[in-house]
Each structure stands twice: as structure tokens, then as C-alpha cells.
Protein backbone atom coordinates (compact mmCIF):
# COMPACT_ATOMS: atom_id res chain seq x y z
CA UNK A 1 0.00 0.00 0.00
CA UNK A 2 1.13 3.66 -1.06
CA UNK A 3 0.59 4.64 2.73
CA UNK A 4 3.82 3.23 4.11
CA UNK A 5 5.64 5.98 3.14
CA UNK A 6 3.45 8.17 4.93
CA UNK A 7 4.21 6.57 8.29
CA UNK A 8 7.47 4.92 8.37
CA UNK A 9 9.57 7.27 10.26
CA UNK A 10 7.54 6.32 13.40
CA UNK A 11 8.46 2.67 12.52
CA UNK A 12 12.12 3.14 12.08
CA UNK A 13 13.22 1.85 15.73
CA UNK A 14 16.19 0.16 15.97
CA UNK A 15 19.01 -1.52 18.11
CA UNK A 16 20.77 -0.06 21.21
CA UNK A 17 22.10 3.77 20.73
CA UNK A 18 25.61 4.38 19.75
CA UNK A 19 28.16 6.91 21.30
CA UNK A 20 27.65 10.04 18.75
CA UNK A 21 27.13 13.45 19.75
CA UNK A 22 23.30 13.00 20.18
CA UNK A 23 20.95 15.62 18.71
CA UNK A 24 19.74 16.37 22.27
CA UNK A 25 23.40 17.78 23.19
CA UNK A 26 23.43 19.91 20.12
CA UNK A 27 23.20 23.72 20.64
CA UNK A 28 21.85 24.87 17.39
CA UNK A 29 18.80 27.21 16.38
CA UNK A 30 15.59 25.18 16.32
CA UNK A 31 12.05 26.75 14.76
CA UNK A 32 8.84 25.93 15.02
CA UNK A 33 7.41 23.88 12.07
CA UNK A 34 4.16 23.38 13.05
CA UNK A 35 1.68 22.18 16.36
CA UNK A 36 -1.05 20.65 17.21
CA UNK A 37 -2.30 20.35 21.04
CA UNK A 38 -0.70 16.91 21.15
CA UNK A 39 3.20 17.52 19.22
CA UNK A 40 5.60 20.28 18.06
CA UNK A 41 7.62 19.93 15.21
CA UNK A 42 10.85 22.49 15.13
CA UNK A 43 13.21 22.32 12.26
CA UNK A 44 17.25 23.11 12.70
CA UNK A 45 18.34 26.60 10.56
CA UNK A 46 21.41 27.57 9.19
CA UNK A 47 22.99 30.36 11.98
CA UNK A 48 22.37 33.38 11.16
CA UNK A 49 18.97 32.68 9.55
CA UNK A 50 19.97 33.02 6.12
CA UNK A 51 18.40 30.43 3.51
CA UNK A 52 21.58 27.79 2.72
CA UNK A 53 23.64 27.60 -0.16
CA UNK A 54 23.91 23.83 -0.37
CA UNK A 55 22.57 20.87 0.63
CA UNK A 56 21.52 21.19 4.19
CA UNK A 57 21.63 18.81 7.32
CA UNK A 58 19.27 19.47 9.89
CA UNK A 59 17.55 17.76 12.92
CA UNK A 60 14.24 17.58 12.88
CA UNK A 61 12.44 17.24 15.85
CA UNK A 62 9.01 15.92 16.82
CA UNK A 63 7.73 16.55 20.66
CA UNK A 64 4.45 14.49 21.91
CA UNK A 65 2.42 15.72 24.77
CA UNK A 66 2.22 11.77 26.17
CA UNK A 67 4.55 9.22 25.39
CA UNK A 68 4.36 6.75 23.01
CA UNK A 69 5.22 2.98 22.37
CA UNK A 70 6.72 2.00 19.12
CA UNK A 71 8.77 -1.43 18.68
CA UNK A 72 10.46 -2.22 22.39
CA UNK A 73 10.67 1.33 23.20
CA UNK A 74 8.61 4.30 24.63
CA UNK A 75 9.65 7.64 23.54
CA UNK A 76 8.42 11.18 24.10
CA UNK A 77 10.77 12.95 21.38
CA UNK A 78 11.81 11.93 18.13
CA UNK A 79 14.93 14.11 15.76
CA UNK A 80 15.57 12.86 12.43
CA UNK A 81 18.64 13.92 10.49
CA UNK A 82 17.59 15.14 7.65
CA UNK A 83 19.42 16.79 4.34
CA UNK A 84 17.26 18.96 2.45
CA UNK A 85 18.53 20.26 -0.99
CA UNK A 86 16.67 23.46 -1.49
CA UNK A 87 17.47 23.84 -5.38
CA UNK A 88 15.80 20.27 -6.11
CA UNK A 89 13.38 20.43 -3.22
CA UNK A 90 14.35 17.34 -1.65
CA UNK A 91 15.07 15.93 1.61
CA UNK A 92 16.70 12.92 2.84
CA UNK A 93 16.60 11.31 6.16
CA UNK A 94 20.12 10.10 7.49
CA UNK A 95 19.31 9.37 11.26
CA UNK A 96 16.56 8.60 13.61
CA UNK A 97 16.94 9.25 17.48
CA UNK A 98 14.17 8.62 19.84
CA UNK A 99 13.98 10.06 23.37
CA UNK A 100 12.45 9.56 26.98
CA UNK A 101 12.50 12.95 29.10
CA UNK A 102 16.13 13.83 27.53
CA UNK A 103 17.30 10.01 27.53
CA UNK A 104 18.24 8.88 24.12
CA UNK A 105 16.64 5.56 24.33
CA UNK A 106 16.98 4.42 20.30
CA UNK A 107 19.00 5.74 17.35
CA UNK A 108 19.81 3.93 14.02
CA UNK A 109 21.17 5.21 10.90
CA UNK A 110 18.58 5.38 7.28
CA UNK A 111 19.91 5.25 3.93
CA UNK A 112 17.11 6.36 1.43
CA UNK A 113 17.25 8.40 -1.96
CA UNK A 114 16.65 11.49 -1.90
CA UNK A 115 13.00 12.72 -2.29
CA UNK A 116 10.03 15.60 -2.40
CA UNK A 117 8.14 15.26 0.36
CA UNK A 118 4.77 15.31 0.15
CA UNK A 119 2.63 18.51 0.04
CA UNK A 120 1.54 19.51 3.45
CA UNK A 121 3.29 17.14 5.23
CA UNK A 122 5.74 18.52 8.14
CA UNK A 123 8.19 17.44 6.18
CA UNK A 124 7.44 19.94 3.71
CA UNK A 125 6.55 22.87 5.86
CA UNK A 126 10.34 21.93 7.61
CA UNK A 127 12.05 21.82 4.08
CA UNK A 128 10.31 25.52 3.56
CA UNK A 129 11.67 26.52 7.18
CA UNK A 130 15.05 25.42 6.39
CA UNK A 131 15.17 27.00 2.58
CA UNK A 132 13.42 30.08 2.86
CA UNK A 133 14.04 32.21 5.96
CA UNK A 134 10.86 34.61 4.94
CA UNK A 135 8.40 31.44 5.32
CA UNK A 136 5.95 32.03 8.94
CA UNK A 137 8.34 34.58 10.22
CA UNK A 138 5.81 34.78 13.25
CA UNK A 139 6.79 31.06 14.37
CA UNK A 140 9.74 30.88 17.47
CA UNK A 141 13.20 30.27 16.60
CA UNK A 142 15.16 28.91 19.49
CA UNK A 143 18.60 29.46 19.14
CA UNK A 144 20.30 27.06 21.70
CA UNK A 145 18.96 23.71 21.14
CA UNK A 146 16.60 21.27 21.90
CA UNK A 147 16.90 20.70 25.73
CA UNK A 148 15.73 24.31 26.43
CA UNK A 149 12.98 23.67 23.40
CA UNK A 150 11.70 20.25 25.59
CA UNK A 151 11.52 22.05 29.41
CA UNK A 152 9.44 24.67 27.55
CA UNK A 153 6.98 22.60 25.54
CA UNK A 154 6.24 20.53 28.65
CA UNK A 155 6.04 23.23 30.80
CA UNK A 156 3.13 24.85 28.41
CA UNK A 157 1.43 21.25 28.19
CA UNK A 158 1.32 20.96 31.63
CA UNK A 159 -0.51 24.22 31.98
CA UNK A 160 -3.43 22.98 29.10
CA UNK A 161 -5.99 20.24 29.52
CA UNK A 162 -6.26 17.26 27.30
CA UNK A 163 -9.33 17.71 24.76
CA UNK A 164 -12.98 16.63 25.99
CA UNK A 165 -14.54 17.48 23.01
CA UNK A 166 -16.00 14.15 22.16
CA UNK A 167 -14.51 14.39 18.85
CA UNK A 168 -13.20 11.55 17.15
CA UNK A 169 -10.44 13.94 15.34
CA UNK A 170 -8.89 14.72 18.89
CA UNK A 171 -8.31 11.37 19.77
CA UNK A 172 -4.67 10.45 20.45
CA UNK A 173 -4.99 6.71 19.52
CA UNK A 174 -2.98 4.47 17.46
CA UNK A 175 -4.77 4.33 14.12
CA UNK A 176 -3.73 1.48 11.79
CA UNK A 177 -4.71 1.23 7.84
CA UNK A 178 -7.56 -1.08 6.48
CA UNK A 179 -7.89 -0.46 3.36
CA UNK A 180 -7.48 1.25 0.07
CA UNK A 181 -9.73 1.91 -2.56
CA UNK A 182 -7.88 4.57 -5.07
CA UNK A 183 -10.30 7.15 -3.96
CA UNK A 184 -10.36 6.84 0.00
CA UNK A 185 -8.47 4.93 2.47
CA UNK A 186 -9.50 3.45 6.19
CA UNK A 187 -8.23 3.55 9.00
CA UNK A 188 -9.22 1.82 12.60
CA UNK A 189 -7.69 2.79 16.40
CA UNK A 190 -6.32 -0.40 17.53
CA UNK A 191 -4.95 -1.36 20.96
CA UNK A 192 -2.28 0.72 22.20
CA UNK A 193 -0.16 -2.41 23.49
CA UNK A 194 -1.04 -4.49 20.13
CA UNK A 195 -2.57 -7.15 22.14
CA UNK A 196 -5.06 -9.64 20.85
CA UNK A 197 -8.10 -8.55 21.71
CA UNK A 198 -10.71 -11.56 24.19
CA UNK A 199 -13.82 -8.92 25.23
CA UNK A 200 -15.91 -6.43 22.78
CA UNK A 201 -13.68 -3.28 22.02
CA UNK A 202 -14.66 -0.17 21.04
CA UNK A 203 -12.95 1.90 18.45
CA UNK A 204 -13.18 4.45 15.66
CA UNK A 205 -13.46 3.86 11.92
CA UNK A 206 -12.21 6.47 9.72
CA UNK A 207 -12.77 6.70 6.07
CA UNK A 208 -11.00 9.58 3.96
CA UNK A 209 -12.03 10.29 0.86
CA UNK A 210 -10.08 12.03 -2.29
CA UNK A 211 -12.87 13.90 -3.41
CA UNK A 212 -15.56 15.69 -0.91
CA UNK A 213 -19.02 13.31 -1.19
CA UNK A 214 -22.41 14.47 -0.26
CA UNK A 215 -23.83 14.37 3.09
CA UNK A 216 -26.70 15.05 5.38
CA UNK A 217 -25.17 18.67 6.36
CA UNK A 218 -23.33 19.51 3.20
CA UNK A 219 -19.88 18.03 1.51
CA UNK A 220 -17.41 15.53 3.84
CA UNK A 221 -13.78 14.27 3.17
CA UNK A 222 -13.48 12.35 6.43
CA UNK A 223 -16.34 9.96 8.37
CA UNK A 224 -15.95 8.53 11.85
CA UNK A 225 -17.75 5.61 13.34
CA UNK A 226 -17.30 4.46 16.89
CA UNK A 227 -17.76 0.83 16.35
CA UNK A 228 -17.86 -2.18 18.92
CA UNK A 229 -15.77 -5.09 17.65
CA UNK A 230 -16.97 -8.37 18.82
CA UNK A 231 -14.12 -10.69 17.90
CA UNK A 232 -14.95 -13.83 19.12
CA UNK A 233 -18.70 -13.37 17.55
CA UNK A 234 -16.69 -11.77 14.38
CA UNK A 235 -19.52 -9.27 14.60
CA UNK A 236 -19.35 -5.20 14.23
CA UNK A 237 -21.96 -2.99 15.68
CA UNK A 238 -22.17 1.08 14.51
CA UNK A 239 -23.08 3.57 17.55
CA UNK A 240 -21.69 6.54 16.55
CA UNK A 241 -21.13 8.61 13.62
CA UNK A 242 -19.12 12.05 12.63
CA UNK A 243 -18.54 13.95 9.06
CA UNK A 244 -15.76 16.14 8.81
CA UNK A 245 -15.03 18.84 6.17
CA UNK A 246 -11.51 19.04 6.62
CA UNK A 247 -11.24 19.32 10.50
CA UNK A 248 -14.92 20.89 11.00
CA UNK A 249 -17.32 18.38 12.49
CA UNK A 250 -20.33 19.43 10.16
CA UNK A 251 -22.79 16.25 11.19
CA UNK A 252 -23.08 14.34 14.07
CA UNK A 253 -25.27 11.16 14.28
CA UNK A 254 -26.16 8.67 16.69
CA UNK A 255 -27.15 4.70 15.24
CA UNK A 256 -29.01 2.17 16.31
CA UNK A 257 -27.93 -0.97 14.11
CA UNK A 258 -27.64 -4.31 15.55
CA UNK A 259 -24.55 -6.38 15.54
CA UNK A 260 -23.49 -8.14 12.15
CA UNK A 261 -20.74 -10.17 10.73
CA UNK A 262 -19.05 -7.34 7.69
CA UNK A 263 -19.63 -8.44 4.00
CA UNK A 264 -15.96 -10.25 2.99
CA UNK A 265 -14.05 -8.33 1.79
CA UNK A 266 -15.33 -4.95 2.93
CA UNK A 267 -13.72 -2.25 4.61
CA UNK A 268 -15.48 -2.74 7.31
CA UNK A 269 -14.28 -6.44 7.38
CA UNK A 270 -10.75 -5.56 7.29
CA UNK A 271 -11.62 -3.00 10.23
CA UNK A 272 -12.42 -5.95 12.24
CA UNK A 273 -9.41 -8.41 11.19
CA UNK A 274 -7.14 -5.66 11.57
CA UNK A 275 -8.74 -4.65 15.30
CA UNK A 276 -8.79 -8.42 16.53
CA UNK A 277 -5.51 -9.77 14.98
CA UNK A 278 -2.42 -8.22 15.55
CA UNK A 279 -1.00 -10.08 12.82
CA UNK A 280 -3.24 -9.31 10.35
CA UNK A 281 -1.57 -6.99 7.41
CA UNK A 282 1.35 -6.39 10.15
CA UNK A 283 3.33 -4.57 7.44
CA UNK A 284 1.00 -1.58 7.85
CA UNK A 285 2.44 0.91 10.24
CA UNK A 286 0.68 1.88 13.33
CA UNK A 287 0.61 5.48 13.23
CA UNK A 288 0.99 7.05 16.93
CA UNK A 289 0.04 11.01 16.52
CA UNK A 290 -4.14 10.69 15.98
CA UNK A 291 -6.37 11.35 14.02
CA UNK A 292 -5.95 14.73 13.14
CA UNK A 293 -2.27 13.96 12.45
CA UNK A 294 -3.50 11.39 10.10
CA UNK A 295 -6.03 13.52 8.70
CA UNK A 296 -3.22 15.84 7.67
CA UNK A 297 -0.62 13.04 6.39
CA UNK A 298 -3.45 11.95 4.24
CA UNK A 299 -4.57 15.14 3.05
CA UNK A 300 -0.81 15.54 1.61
CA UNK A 301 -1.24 11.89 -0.28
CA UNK A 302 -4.34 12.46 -2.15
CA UNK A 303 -2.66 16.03 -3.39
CA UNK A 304 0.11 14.18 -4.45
CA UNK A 305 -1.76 11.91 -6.82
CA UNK A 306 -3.56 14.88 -8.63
């Protein structure tokens, strides 16, 4: 499935860290990519702010508001070395590090081609950052690293309370693909510990779509179902259901189907094998950052394809 690429840094985890100069230690100007109220993504710049005359390497950091569990390890912080080429518009990741607090806990070494990232995707907003000092001049810079970036983040977090909105686009859950259909693509919150599942679970559904489609309160991209999995009855049951345009909730429904075994095949069918299974499709990444994160990543896909 095209999606892997969308998620793989998350699932790049690998063996015991080495003794490098980790990107925690570094003192160099970090700014601010982009946020949500769950990460912040901050991009190293050249000193001095000007745009770089070369091919550019620069960390890359992600910081989550809770930690999160990917392969054997639980991290809070992610920086990926990355070399953007401004005159091609490429980047290219050369090294993943993965942090608890300020503990490196992982770090491997990637060896890809370089590529464009796709359009509005951090990745993209960070290879503006880095290329064109003019782009969100608003956002912070932080010239002295990311260990005075961290103790400020958390110390903001700590201040705000988690969402209580109800809304399935705020939810912080691990959201694994189902399916794929050329013009949308599923997705279904799965188990945060990837067990097998032996009691009814409940868990969103989310179908993006390409192209907006018609609904009861005007045009939708995304749907949300809060679904109870049964899977020792292999059944499904629909309670809940939420259109978005974008990231505005436009229709809100409550359902009262029974409980029924999904058509083969379906996505709703691979929402259940990929809810009660672990192993089912376990080449799909599990992507940590929620839905709106996902929402976003996806967004950047479809464009990419026009």
C-alpha cells in the first residue's frame, strides 16, 4: 500500500544507541514547524537565519504531549537527520533518534534516496523553514537547542488540559490502515499495546475520501464511526457517527444498528481483522500522533496523486 511511506519514520526503531554526539546535546537554532495540542515539530536553521547555499543537514524534531510505544521502546521525542537540498526540493533522512524525558533511548542510521516530500506534510513545511528564511516569520526560533525547546513545551502542556470534546479527530490513539480503494483509504484505532483482543472493544473507523461526497449537512472528506468489535462473535456494531469537512465536524449522528458479521471483503471487514488480529496486514504501520495527524498526512497523499 502507497501509505507506508506516509508513516514509516515512526516505525524506524532500531538496536541499542551508539556513542555520537546525540541531537539532544546539540546547541543549534531550532524553529517551530508546526503544532497541534498533542506535538511540536521544530526544524534546525542555518545560523544566522539566512536560507543555505547547499545541501543542508538538519535535525528535525518531533515533541508528543504523552509518550508513546513503538517497537520495544517508549519515547516522548523523536529528531531525524535530515538533508534537504533546497534547489531540487528534496530531503533525505540520514538518522533517527528517539527520546524519553532527555534520555536517548533508540537511534539507528537510514539510507534512502533522496525525495520531495509530500505537500503539506511537516516534512514539507520543515524543508520551507530550512530553505526560505521569509516562510511564517511569526513562528519561534530557538537558538540554543533542543533541551531548552523540551523544558518549555512541557512546561506549556502541563498548563493545558487534554481535549474533551468528544470528537473523534482529537483522539490520540494508534490508528492502523484497512484499506485502500484509489479514492479513500481506512483507518481503525487499535490497541495501544497491540494485544489480541478476548472482550468487545470499542474503536473508531475512519474513512478519507479524495474527493468531498455528499452528506446530510453539506460536503465531507473524512467519516468517523465508533464501532464495537466483537471478535470472538466476528460481529461489528455502529453507535456513533461524525462527518468532517476538513477538520470541521459538520454532522453528528447517533445509530441504532444491531450487531453483524461485515460483508468479505469490505472495509469494514478488514476493520475488524485488523482490530482483533495483531498479525493481520502487520506490514501496515501503526501510526501514533491521531487522528488529526493522520487527517493531515493523508490530506498531503491524495494532493500528491492529482
Amino acid at each position: 500500500m502507497r501509505l507506508l511511506a506516509l508513516t514509516a519514520a515512526v516505525c524506524a526503531l532500531a538496536g541499542p544507541a551508539s556513542a555520537q554526539v546525540f541531537a539532544i546535546d546539540q546547541r543549534v537554532p531550532l524553529k517551530v514547524v508546526g503544532d497541534t495540542d498533542e506535538f511540536v515539530t521544530l526544524a534546525q536553521i542555518p545560523a544566522g537565519g539566512q536560507a543555505p547555499g547547499a545541501p543542508f543537514d538538519s535535525w528535525v524534531w518531533t515533541f508528543m504531549r504523552e509518550p508513546q510505544l513503538s517497537g520495544v521502546a517508549r519515547f516522548d521525542a523523536s529528531a531525524v537527520l535530515t538533508r534537504f537540498d533546497c534547489r531540487a526540493g528534496t530531503r533525505q533522512r540520514l538518522r533517527y533518534e528517539f527520546y524519553i524525558s532527555e534520555v536517548a533511548v533508540n537511534d539507528t542510521a537510514h539510507s534512502e534516496a533522496p525525495a520531495r516530500p509530500v505537500a503539506g506534510s511537516p516534512e514539507a513545511a520543515a524543508l520551507r523553514t530550512v530553505c526560505e528564511p521569509g516562510f511564517n516569520p511569526t513562528l519561534t526560533v530557538y537558538p540554543a537547542g533542543a533541551r531548552g525547546v523540551r523544558r518549555q513545551v512541557q512546561q506549556f502542556w502541563a498548563g493545558v488540559a487534554p481535549d474533551t470534546s468528544g470528537w473523534a479527530l482529537d483522539r490520540r490513539a494508534p490508528l492502523k490502515p484497512t484499506a485502500e480503494t484509489g479514492e479513500a483509504l481506512g483507518f481503525v484505532e487499535v490497541p495501544a499495546d497491540s494485544r489480541a483482543l478476548s472482550v468487545p472493544f470499542e474503536a473508531w473507523t475512519w474513512t478519507f475520501t479524495k474527493r468531498m461526497r455528499p452528506g446530510p449537512d453539506g460536503l465531507w472528506n473524512g467519516a468517523a464511526t465508533l464501532t464495537r468489535f466483537d471478535c470472538s462473535a466476528g460481529t461489528l456494531r455502529p453507535l456513533r457517527m461524525q462527518f468532517y469537512q476538513g477538520e470541521t465536524l459538520i454532522h453528528e449522528l447517533e445509530t441504532s444498528d444491531s450487531a453483524t458479521v461485515p460483508a468479505a471483503g469490505s472495509m469494514d471487514d478488514f476493520a475488524l481483522k485488523t482490530v482483533c488480529d495483531p498479525a493481520f496486514q502487520a506490514n501496515m504501520p501503526i501510526d501514533t500522533r491521531g487522528a488529526r495527524a493522520v487527517r493531515t498526512s493523508v490530506s498531503g497523499y491524495f494532493a500528491s496523486l492529482r
